[in-house]
C-alpha atoms as a PDB file:
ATOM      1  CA  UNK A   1      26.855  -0.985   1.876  1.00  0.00           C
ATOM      2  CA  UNK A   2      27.513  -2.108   5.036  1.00  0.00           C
ATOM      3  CA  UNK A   3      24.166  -1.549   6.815  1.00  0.00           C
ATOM      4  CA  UNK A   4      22.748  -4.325   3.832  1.00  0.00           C
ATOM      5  CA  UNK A   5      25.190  -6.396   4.612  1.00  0.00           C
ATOM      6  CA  UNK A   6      24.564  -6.876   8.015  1.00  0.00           C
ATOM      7  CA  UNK A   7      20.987  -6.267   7.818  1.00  0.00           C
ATOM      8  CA  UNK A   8      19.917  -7.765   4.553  1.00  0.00           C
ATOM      9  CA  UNK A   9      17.816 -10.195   6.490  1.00  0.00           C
ATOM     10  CA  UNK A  10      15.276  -7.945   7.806  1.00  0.00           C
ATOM     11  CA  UNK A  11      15.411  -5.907   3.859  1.00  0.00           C
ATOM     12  CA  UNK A  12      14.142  -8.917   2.567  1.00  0.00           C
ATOM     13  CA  UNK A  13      11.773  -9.543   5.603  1.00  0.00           C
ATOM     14  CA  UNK A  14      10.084  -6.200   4.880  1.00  0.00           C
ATOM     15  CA  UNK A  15       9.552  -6.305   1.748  1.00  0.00           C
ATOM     16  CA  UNK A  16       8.271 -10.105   1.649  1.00  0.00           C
ATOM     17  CA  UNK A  17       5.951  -8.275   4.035  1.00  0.00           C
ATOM     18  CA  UNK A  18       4.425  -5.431   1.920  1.00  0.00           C
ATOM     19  CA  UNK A  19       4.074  -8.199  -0.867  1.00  0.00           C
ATOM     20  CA  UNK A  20       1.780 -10.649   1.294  1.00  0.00           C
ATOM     21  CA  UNK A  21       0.059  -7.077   3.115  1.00  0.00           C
ATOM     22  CA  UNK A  22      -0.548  -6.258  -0.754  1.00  0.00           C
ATOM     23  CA  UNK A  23      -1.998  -9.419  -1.696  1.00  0.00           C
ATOM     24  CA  UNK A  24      -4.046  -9.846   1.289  1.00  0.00           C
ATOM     25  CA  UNK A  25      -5.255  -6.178   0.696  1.00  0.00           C
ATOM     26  CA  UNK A  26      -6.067  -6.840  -3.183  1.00  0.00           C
ATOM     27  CA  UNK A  27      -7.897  -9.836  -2.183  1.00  0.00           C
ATOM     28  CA  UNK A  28      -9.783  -8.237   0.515  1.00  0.00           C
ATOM     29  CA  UNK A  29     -10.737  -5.442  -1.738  1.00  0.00           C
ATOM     30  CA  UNK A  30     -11.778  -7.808  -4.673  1.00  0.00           C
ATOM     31  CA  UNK A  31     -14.025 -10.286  -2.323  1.00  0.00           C
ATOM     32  CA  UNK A  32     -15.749  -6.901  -1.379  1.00  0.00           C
ATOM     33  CA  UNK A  33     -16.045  -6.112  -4.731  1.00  0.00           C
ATOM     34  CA  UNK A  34     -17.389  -9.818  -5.662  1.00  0.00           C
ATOM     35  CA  UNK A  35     -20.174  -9.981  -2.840  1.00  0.00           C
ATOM     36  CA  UNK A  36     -21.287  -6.429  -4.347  1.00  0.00           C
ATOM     37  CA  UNK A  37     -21.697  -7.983  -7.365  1.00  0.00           C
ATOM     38  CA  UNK A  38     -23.265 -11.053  -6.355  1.00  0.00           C
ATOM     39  CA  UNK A  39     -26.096  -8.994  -4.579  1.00  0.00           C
ATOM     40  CA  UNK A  40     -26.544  -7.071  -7.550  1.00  0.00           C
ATOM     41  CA  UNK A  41     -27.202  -9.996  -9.693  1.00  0.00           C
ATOM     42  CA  UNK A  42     -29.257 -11.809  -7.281  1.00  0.00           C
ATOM     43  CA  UNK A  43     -31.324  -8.703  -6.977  1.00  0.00           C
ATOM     44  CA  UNK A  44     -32.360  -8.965 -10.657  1.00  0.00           C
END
């Protein structure tokens, strides 16, 4: 317990961290997915 007491800082740091990274990643992935679409439709 005493390693997250004196570090509980950076714990919460890292894992505010992997949230935004996962965001950022799920909205990268779903603007891909959106342009796809978007060519698709235009196509028709």
């Amino acid at each position: 317990m005493e390693f997250l007491e004196k570090n509980a800082i950076y714990i919460v740091l890292i894992i505010v961290m992997l949230t935004w990274s996962g965001i950022f990643t799920y909205l990268f992935t779903l603007d891909k997915r959106l342009k796809e679409l978007k060519k698709e439709v235009e196509e028709k």
